[in-house]
N, C-alpha and C. Protein backbone atom coordinates (compact mmCIF):
# COMPACT_ATOMS: atom_id res chain seq x y z
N UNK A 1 108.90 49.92 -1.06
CA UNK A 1 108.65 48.62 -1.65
C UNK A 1 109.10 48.68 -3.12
N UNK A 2 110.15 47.56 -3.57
CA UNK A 2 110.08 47.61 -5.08
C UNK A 2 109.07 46.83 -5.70
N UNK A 3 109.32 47.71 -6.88
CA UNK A 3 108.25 47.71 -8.01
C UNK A 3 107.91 46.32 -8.07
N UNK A 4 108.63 45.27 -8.21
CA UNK A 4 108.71 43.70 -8.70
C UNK A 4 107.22 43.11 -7.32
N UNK A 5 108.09 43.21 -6.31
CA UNK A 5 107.25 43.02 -4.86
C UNK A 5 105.67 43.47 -4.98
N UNK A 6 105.83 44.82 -5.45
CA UNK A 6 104.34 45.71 -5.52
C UNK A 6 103.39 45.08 -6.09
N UNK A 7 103.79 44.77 -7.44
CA UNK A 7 103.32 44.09 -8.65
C UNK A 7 103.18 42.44 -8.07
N UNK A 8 103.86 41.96 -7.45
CA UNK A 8 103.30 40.18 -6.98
C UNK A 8 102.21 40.52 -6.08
N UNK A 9 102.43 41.22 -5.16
CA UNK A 9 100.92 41.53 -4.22
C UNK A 9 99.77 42.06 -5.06
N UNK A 10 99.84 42.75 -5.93
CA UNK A 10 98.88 43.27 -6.66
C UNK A 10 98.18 42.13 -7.27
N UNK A 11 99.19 41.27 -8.04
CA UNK A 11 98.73 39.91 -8.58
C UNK A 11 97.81 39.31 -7.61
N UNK A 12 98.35 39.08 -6.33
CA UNK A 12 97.71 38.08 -6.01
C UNK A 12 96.57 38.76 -5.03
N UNK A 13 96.61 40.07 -4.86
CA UNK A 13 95.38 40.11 -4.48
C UNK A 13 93.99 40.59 -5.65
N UNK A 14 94.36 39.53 -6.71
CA UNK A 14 93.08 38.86 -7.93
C UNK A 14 92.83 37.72 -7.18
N UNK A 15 93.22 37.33 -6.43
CA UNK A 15 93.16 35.65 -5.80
C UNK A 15 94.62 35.03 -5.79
N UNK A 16 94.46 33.69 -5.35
CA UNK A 16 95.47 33.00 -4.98
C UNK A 16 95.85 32.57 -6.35
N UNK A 17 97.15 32.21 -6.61
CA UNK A 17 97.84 31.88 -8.06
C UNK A 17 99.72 31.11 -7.50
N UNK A 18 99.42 30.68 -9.07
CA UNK A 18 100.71 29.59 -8.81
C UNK A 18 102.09 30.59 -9.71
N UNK A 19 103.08 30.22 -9.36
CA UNK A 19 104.28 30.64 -9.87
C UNK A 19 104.22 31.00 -11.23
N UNK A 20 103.63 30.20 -12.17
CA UNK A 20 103.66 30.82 -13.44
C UNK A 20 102.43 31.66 -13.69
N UNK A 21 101.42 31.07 -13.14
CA UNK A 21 99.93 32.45 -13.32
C UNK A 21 100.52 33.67 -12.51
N UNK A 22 101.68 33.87 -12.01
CA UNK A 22 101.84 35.16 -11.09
C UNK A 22 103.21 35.83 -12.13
N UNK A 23 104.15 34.73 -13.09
CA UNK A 23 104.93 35.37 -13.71
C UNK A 23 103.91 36.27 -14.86
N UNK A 24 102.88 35.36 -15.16
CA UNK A 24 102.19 36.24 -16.38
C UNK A 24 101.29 36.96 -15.79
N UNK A 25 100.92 37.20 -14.70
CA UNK A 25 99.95 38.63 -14.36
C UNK A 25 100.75 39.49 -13.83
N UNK A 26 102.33 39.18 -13.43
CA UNK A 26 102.85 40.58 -13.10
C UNK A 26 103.18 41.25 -14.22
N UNK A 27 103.44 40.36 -15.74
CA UNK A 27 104.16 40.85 -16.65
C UNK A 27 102.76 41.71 -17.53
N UNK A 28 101.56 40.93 -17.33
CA UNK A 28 100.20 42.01 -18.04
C UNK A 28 100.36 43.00 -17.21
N UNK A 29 100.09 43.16 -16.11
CA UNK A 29 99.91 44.42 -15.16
C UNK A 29 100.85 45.57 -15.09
N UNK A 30 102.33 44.93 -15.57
CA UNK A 30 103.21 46.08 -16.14
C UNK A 30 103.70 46.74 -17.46
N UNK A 31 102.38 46.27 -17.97
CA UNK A 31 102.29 46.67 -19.45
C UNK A 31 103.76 45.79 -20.17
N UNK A 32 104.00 44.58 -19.73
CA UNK A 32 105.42 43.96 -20.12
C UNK A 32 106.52 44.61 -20.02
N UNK A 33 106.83 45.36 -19.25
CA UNK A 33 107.96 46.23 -18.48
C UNK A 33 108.43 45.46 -17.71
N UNK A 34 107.37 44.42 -16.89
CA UNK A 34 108.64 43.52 -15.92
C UNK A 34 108.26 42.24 -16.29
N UNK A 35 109.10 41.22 -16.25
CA UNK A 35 109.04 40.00 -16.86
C UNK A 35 109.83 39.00 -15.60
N UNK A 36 109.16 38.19 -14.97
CA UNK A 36 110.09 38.21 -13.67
C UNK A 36 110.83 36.50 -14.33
N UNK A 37 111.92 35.85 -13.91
CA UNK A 37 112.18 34.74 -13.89
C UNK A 37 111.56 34.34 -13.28
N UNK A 38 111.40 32.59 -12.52
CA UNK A 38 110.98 31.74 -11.80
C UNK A 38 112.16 31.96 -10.60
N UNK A 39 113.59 31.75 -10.70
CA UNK A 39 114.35 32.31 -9.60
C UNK A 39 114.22 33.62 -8.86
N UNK A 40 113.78 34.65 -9.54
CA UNK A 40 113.36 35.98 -9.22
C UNK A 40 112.59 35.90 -8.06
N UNK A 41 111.47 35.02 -9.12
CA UNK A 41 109.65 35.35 -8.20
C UNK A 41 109.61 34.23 -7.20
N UNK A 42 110.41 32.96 -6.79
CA UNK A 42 110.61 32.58 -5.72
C UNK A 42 111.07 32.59 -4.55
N UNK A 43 112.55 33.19 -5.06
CA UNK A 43 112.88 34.21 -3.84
C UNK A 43 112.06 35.11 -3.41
N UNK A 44 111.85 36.38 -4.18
CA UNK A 44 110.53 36.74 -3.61
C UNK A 44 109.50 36.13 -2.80
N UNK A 45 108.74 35.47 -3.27
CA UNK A 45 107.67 34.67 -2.39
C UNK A 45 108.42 33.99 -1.48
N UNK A 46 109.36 33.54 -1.07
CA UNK A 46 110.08 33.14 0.10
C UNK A 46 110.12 33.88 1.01
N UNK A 47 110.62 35.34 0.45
CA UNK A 47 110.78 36.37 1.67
C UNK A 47 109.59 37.09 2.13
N UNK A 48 108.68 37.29 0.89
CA UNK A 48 107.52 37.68 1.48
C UNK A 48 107.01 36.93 2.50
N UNK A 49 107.15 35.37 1.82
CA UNK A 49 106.21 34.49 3.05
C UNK A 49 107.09 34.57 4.71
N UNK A 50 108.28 35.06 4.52
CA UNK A 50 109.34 35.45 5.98
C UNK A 50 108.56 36.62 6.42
N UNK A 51 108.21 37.14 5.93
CA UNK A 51 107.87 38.63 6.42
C UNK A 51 105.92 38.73 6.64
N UNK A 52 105.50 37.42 6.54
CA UNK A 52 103.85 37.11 7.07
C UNK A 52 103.26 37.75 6.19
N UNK A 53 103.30 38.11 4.39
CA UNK A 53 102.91 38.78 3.83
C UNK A 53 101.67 38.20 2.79
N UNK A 54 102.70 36.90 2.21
CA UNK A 54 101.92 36.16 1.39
C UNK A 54 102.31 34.46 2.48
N UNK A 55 101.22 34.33 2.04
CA UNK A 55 100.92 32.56 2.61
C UNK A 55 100.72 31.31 1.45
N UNK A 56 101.32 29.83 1.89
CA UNK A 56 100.72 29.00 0.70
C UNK A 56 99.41 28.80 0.68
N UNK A 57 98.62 28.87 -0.22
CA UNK A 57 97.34 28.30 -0.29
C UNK A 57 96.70 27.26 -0.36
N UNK A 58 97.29 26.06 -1.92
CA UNK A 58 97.02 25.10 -1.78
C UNK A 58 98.21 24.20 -3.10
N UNK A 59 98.07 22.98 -3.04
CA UNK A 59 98.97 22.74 -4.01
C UNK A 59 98.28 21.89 -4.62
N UNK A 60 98.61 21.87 -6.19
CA UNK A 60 97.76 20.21 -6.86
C UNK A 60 98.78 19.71 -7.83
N UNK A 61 99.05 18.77 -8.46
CA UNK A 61 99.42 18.33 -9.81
C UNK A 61 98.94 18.22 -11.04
N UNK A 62 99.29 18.81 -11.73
CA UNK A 62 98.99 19.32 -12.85
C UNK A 62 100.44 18.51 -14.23
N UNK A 63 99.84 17.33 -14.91
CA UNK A 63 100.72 17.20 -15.75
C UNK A 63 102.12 16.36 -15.06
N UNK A 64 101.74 16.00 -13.72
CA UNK A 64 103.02 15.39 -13.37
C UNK A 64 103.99 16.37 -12.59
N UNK A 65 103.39 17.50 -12.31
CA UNK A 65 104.13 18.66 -11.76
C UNK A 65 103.74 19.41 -10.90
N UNK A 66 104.03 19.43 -9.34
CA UNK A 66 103.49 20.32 -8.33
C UNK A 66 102.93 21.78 -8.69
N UNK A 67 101.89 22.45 -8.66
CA UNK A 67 101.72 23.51 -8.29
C UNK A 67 101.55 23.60 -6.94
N UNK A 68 102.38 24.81 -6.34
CA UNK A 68 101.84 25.69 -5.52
C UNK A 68 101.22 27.17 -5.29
N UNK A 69 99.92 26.86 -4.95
CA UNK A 69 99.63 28.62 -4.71
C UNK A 69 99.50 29.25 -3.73
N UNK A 70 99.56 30.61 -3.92
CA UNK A 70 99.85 31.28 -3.18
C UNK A 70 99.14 32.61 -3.00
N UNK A 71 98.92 33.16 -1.94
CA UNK A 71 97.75 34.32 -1.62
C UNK A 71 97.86 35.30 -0.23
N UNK A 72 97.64 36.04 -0.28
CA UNK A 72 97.65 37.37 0.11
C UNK A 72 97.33 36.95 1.72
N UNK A 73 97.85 37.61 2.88
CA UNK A 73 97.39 37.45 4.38
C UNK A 73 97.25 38.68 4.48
N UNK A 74 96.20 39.09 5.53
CA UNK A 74 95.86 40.14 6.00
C UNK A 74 96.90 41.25 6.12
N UNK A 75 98.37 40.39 6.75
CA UNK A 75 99.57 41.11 6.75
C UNK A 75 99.62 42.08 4.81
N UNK A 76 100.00 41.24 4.37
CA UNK A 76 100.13 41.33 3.24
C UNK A 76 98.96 42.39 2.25
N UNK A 77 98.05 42.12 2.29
CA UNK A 77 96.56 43.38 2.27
C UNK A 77 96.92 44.49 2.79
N UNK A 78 97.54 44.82 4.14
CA UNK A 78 97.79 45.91 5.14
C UNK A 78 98.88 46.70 3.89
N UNK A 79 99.77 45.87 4.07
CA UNK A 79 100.84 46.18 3.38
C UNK A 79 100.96 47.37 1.74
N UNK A 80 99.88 46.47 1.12
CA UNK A 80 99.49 46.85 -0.46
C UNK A 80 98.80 47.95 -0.42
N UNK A 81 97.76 47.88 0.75
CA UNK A 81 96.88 49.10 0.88
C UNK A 81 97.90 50.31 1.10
N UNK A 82 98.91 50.09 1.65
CA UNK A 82 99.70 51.63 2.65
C UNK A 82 100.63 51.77 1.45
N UNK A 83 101.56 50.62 0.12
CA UNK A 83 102.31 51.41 -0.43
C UNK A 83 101.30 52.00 -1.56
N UNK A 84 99.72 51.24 -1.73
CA UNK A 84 98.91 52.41 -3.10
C UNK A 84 99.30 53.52 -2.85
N UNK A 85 98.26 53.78 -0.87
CA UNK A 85 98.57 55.14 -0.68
C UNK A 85 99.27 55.83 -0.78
N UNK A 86 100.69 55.41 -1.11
CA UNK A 86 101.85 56.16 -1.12
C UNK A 86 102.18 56.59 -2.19
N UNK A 87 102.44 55.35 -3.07
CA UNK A 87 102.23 55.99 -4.64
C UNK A 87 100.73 56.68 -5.12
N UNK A 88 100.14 56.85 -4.84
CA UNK A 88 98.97 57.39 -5.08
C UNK A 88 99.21 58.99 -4.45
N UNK A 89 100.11 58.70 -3.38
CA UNK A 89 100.23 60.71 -3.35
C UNK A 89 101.66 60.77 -3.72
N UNK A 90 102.58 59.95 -4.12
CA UNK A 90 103.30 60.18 -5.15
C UNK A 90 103.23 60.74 -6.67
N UNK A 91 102.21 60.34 -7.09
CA UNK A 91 101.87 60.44 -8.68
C UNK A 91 100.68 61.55 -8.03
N UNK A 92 100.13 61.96 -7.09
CA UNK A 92 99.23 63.32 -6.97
C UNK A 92 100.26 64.35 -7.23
N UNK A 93 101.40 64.62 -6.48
CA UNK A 93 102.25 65.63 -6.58
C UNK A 93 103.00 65.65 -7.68
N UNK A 94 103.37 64.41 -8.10
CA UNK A 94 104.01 64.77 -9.53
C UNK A 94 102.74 65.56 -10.67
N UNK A 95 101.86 64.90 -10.78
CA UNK A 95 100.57 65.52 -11.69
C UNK A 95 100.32 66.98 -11.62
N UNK A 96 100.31 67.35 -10.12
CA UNK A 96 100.11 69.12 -9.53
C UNK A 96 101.77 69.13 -10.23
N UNK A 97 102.65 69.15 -10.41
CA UNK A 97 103.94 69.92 -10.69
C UNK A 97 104.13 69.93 -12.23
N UNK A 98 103.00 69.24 -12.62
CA UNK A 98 103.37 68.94 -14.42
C UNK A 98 102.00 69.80 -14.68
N UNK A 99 101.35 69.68 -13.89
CA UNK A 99 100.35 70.44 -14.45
C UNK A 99 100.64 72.28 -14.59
N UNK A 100 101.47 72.64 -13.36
CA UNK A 100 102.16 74.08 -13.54
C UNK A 100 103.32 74.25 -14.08
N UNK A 101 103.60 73.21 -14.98
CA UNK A 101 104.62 73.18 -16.25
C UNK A 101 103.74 73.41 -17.37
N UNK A 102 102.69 73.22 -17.40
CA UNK A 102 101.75 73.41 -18.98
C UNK A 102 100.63 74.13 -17.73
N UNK A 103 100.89 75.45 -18.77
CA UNK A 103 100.11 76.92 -18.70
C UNK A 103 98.70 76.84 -19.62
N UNK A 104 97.83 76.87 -18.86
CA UNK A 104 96.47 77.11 -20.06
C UNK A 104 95.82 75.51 -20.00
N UNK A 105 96.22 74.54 -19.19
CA UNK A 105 95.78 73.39 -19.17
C UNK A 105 94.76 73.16 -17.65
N UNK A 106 93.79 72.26 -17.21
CA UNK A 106 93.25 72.57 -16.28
C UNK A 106 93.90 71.57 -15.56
């Protein structure tokens, strides 16, 4: 899974959120390392929603201007849970290999 993808599921499983509450919680959550466009993060959510991942939630107007939001399906939960795990024993083995690079450290 890329990073961009990882980071929108992560977002939205805080709750359901609209296109721009999801450009600015992917960009807090990556310490501003990723900054997505609106063309970016729609495609995205297009394909996710192809792939039963993320679903629409609800839409309102705001200012004369559709929001839509958008939120996490069980698919999508399944999903987030299996790549943590992955990076999570990704960054275990890197940590054990840096840790027997520095001698005298616990």
């Amino acid at each position: 899974m890329r990073e961009p993808t990882f980071l929108i599921l992560t977002a939205l499983a805080g709750g359901p959120r609209h296109g721009y509450g999801l450009i600015r919680e992917v960009t807090a959550l990556s310490a501003q390392r990723v900054t997505l466009l609106p063309g970016t993060l729609y495609a995205a959510l297009d394909r996710l929603h192809a792939q039963g991942l993320v679903a629409p939630d609800r839409e309102e107007t705001v200012d004369g201007r559709l929001r839509r939001y958008y939120r996490l399906t069980p698919d999508g939960i399944r999903a987030l849970d299996v790549e943590t795990a992955r990076l999570r024993q990704l960054a275990t083995a890197a940590e054990s290999r840096l840790r027997a690079l520095r001698p005298g450290t616990a």
